[in-house]
PDB file of N, CA and C in Angstrom:
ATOM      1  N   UNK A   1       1.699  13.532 -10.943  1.00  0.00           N
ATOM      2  CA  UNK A   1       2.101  13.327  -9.562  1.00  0.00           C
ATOM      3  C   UNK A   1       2.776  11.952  -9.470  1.00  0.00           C
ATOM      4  N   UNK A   2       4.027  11.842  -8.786  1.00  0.00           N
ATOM      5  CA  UNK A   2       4.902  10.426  -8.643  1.00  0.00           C
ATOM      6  C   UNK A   2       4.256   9.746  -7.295  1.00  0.00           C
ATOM      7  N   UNK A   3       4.322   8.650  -7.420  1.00  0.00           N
ATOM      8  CA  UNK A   3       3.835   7.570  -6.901  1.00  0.00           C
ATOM      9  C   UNK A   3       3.878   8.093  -5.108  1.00  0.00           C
ATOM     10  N   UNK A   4       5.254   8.571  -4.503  1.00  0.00           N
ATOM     11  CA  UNK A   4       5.317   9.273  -3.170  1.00  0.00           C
ATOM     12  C   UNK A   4       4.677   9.831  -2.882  1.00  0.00           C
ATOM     13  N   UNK A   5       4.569  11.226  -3.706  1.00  0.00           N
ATOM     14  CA  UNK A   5       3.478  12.148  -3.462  1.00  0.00           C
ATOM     15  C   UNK A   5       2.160  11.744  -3.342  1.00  0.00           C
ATOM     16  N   UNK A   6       1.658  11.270  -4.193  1.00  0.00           N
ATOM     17  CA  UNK A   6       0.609  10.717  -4.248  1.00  0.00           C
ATOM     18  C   UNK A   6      -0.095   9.745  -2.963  1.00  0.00           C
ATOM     19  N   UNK A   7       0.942   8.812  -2.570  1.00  0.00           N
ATOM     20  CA  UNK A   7       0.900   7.883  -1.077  1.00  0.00           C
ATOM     21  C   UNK A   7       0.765   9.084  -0.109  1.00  0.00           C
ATOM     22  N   UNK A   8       1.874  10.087  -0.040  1.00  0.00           N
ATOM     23  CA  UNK A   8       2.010  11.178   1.034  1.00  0.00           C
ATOM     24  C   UNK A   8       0.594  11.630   1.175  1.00  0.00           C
ATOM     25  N   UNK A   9       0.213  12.562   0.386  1.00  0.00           N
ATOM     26  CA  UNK A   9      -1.373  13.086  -0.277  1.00  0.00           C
ATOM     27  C   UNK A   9      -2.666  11.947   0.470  1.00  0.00           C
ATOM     28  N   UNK A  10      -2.709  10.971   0.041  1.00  0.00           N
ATOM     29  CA  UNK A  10      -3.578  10.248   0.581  1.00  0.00           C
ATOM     30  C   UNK A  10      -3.312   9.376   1.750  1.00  0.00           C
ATOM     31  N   UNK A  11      -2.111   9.495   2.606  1.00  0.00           N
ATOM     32  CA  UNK A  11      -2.045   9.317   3.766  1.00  0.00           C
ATOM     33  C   UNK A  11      -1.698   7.348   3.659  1.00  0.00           C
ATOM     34  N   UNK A  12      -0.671   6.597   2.818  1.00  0.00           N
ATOM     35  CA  UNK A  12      -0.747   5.571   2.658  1.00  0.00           C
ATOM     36  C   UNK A  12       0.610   4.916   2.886  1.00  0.00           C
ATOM     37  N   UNK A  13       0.745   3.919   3.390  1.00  0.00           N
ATOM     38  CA  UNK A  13       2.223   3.288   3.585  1.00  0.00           C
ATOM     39  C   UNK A  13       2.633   2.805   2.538  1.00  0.00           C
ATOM     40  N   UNK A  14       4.100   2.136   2.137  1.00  0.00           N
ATOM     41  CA  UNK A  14       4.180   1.372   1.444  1.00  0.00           C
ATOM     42  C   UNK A  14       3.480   0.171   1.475  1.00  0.00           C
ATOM     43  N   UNK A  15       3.120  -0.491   2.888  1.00  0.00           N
ATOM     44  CA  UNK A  15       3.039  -1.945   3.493  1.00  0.00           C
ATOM     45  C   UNK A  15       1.767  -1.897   3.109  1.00  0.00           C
ATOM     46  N   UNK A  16       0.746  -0.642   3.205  1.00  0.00           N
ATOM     47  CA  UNK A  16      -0.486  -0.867   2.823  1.00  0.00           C
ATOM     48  C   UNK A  16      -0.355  -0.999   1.611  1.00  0.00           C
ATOM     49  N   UNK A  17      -0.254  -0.354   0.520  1.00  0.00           N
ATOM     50  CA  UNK A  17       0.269  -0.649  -0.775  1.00  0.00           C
ATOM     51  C   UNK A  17       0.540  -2.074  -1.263  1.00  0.00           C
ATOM     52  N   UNK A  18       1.491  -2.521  -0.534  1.00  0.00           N
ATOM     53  CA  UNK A  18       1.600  -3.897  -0.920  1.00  0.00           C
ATOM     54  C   UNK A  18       0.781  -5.132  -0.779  1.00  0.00           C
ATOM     55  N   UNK A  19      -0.105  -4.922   0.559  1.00  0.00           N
ATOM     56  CA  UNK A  19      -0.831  -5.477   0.834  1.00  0.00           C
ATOM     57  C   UNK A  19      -1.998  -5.876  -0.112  1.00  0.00           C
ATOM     58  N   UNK A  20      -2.709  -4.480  -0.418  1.00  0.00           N
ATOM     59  CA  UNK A  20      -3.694  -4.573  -0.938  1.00  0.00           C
ATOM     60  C   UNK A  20      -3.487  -4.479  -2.532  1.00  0.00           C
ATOM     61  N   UNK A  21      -2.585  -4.521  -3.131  1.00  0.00           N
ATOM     62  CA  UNK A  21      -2.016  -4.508  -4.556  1.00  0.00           C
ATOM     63  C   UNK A  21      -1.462  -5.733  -4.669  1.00  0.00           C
ATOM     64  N   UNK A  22      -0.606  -6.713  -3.953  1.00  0.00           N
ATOM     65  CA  UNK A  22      -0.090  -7.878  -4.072  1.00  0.00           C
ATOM     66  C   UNK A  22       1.067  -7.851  -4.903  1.00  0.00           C
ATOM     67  N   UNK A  23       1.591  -6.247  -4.707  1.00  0.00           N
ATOM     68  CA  UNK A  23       3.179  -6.055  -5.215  1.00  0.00           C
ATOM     69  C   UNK A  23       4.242  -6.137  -4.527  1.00  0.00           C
ATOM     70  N   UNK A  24       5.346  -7.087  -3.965  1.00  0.00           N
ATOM     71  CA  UNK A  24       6.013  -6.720  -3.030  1.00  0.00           C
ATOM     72  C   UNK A  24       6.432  -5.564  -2.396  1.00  0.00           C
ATOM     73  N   UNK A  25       6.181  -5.536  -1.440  1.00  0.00           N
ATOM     74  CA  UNK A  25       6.654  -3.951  -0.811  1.00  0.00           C
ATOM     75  C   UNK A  25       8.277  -3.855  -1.551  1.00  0.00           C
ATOM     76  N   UNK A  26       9.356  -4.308  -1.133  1.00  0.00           N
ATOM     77  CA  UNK A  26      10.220  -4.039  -2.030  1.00  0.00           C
ATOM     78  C   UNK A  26      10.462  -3.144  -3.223  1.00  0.00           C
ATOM     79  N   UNK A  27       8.840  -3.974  -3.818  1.00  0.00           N
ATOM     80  CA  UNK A  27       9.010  -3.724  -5.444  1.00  0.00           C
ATOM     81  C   UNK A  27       8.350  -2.273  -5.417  1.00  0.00           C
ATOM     82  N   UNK A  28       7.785  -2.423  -4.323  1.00  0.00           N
ATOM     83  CA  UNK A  28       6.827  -1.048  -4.229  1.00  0.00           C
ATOM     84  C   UNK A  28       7.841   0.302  -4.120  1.00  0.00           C
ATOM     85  N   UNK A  29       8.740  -0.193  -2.949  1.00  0.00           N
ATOM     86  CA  UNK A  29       9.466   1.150  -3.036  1.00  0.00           C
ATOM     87  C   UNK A  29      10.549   1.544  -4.124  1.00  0.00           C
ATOM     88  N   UNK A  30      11.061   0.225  -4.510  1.00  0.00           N
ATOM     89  CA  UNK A  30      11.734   0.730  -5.954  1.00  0.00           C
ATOM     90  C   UNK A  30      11.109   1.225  -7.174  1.00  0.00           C
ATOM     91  N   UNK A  31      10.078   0.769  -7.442  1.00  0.00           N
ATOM     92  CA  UNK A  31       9.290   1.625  -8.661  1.00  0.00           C
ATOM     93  C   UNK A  31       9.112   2.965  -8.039  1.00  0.00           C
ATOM     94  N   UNK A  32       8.844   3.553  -6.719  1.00  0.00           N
ATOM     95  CA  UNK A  32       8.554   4.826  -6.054  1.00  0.00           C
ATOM     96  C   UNK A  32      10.131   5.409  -5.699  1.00  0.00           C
ATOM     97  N   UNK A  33      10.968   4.759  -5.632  1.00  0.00           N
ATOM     98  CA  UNK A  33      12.508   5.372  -5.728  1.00  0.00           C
ATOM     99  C   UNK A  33      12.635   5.508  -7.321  1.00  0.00           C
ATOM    100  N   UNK A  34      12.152   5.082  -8.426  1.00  0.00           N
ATOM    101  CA  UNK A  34      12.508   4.741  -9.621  1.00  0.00           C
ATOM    102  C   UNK A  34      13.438   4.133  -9.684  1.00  0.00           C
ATOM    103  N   UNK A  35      14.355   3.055  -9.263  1.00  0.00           N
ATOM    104  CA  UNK A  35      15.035   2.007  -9.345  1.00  0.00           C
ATOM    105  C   UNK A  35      14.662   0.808 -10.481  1.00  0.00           C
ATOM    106  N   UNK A  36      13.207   0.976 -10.267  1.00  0.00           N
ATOM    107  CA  UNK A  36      12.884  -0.652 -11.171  1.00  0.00           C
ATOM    108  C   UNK A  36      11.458   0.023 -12.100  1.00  0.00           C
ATOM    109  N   UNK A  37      11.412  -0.010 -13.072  1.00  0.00           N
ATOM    110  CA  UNK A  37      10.501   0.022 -13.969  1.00  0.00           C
ATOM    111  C   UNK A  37       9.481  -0.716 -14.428  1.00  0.00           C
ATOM    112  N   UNK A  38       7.749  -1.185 -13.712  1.00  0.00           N
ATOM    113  CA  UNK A  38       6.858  -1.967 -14.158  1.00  0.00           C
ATOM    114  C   UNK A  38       6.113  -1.477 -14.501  1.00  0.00           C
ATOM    115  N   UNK A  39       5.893  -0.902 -15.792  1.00  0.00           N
ATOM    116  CA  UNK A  39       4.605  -0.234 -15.641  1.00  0.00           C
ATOM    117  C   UNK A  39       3.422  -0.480 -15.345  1.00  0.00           C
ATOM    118  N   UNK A  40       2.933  -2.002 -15.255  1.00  0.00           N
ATOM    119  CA  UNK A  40       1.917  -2.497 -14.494  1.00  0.00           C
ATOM    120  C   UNK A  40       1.419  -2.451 -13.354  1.00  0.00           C
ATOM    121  N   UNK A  41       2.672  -2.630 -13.026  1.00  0.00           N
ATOM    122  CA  UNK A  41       2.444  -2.762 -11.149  1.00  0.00           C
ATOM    123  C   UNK A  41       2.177  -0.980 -10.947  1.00  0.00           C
ATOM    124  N   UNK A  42       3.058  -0.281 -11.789  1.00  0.00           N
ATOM    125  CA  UNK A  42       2.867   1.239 -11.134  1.00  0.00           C
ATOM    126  C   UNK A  42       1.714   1.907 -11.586  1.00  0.00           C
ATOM    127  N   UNK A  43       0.849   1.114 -12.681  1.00  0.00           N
ATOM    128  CA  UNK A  43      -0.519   1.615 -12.807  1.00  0.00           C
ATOM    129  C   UNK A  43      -1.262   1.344 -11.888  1.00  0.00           C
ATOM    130  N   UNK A  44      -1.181  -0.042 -11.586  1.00  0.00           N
ATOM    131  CA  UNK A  44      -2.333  -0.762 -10.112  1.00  0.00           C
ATOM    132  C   UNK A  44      -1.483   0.474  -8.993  1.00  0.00           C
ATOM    133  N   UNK A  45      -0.342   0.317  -8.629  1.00  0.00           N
ATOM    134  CA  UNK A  45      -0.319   0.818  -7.484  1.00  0.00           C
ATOM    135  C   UNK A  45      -0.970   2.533  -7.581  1.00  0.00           C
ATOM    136  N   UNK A  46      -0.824   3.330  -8.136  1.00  0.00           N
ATOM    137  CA  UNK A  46      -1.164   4.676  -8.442  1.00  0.00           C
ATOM    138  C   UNK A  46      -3.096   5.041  -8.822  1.00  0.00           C
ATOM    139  N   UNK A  47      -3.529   3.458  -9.131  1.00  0.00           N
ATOM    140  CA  UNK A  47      -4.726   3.311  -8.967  1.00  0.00           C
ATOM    141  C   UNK A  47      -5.781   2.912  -7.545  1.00  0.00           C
ATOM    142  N   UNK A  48      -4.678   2.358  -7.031  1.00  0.00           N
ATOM    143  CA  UNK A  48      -4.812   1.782  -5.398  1.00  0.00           C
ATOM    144  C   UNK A  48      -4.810   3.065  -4.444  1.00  0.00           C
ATOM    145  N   UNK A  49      -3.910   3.731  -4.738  1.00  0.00           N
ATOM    146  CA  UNK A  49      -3.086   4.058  -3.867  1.00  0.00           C
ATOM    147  C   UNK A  49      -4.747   5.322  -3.132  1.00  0.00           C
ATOM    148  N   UNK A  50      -5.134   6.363  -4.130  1.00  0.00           N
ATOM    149  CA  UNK A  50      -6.539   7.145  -3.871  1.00  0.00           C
ATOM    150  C   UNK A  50      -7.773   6.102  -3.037  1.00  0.00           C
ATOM    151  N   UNK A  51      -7.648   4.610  -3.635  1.00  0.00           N
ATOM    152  CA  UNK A  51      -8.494   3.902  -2.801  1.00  0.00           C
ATOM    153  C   UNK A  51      -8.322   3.573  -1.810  1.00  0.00           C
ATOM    154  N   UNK A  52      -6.991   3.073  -1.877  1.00  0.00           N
ATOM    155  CA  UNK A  52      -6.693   2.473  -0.065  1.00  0.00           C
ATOM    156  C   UNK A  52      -7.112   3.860   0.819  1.00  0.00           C
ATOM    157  N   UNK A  53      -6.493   5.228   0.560  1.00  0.00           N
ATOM    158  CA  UNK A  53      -6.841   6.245   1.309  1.00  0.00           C
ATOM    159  C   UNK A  53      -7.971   6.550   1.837  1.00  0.00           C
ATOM    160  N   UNK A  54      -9.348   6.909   0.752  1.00  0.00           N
ATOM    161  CA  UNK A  54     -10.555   6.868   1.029  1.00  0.00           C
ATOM    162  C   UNK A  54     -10.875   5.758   2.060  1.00  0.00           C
ATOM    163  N   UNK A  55     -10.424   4.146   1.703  1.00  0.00           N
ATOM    164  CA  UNK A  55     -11.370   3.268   2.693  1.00  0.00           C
ATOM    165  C   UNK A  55     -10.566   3.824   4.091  1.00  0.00           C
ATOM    166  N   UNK A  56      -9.569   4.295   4.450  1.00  0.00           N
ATOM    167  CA  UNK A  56      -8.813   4.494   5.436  1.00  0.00           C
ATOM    168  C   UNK A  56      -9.648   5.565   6.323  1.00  0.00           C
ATOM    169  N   UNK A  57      -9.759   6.554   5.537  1.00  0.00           N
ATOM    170  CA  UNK A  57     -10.748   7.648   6.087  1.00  0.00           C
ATOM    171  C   UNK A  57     -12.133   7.132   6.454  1.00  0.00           C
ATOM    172  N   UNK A  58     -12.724   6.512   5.903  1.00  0.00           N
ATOM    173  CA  UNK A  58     -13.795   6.191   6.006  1.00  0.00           C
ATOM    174  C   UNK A  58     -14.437   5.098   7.127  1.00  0.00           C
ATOM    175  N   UNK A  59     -13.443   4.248   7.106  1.00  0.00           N
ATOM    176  CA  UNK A  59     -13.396   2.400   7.778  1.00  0.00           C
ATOM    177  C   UNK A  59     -11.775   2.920   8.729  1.00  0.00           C
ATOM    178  N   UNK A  60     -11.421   3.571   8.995  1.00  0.00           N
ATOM    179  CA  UNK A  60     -10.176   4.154   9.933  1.00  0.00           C
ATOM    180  C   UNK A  60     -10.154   3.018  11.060  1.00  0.00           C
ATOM    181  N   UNK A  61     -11.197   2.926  12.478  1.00  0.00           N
ATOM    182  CA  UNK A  61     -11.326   1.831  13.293  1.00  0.00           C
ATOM    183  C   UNK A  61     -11.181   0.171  12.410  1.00  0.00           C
ATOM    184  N   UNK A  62     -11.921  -0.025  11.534  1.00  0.00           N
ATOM    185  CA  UNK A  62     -11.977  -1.441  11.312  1.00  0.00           C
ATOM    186  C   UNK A  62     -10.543  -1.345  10.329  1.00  0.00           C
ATOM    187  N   UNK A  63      -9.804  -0.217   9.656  1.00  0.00           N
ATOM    188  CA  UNK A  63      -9.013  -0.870   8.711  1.00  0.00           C
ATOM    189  C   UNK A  63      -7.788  -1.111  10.254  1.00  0.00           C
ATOM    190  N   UNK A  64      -7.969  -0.601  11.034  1.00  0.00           N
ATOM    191  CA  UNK A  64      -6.769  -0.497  11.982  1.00  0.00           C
ATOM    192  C   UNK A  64      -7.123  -1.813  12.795  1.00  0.00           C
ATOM    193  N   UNK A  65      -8.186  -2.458  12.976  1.00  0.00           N
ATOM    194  CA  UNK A  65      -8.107  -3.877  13.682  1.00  0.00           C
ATOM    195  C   UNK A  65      -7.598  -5.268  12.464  1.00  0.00           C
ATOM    196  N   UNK A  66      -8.348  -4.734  11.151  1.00  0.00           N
ATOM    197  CA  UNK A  66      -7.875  -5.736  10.305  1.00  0.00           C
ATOM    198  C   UNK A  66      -6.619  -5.509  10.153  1.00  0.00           C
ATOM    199  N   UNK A  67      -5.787  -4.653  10.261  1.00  0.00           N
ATOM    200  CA  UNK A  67      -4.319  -4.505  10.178  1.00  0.00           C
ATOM    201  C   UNK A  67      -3.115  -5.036  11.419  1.00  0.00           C
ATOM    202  N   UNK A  68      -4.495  -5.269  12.500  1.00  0.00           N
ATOM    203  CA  UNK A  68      -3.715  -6.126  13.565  1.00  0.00           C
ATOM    204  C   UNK A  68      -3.955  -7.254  13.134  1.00  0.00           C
ATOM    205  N   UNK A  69      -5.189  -7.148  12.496  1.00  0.00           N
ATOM    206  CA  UNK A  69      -4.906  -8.949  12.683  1.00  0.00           C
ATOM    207  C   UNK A  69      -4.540  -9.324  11.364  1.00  0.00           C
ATOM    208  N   UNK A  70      -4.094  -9.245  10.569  1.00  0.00           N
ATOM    209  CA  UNK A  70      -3.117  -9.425   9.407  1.00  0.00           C
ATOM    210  C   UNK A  70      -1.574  -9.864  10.406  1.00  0.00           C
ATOM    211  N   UNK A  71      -1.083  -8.816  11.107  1.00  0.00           N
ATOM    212  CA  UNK A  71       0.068  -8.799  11.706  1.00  0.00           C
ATOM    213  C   UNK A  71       0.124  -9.776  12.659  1.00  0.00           C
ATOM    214  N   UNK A  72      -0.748 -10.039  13.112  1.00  0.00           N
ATOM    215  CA  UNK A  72      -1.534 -11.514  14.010  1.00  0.00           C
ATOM    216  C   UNK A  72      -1.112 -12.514  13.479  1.00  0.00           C
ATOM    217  N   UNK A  73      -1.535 -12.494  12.518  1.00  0.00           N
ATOM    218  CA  UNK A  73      -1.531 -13.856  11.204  1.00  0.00           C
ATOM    219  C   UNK A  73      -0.407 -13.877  11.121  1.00  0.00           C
ATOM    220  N   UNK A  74       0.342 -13.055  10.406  1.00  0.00           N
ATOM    221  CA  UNK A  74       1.822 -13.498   9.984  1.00  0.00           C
ATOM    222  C   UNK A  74       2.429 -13.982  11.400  1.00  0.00           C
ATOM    223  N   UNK A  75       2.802 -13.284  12.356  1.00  0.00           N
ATOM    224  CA  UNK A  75       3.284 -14.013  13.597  1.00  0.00           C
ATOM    225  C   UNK A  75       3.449 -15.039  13.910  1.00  0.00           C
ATOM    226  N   UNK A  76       1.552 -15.676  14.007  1.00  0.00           N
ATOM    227  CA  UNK A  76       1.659 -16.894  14.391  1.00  0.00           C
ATOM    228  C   UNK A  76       1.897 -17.675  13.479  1.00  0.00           C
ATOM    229  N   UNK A  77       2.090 -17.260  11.901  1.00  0.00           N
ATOM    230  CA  UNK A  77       2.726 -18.461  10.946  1.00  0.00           C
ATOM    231  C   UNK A  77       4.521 -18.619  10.797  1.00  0.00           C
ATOM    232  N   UNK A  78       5.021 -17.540  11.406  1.00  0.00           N
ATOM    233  CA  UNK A  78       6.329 -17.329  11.846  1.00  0.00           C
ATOM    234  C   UNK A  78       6.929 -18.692  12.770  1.00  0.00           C
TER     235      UNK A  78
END
């Protein structure tokens, strides 16, 4: 299964992806376009990707306030 499917399947953004992997989103969607080739990063991300989902399902309310306030954060460092 390619990296899309897989995000699609478990219900995951790129942005979450990047977040919680510490791969640039960028980089995220070009290894998932196949543009750029890491195989590192596309092991972590394809290893992430089933986890971020589960905590999503599970922690759904709290991952959605910590995701404001992430977006909080960056703002006010803007």
């Amino acid at each position: 299964m390619d990296i899309r499917e897989l995000r699609e399947k478990h219900g995951v953004s790129l942005g979450e992806i990047a977040r919680m992997t510490g791969v640039p989103r960028p980089s995220v969607q070009a290894i998932e376009n196949g543009q750029y080739r890491a195989p590192d990063n596309e092991a972590r991300i394809k290893t992430a990707i089933p986890l971020i989902g589960a905590l999503k399902k599970r922690h759904e309310g709290e991952w959605k306030r910590l995701a404001r306030e992430l977006q909080q954060s960056k703002s006010r460092k803007r």
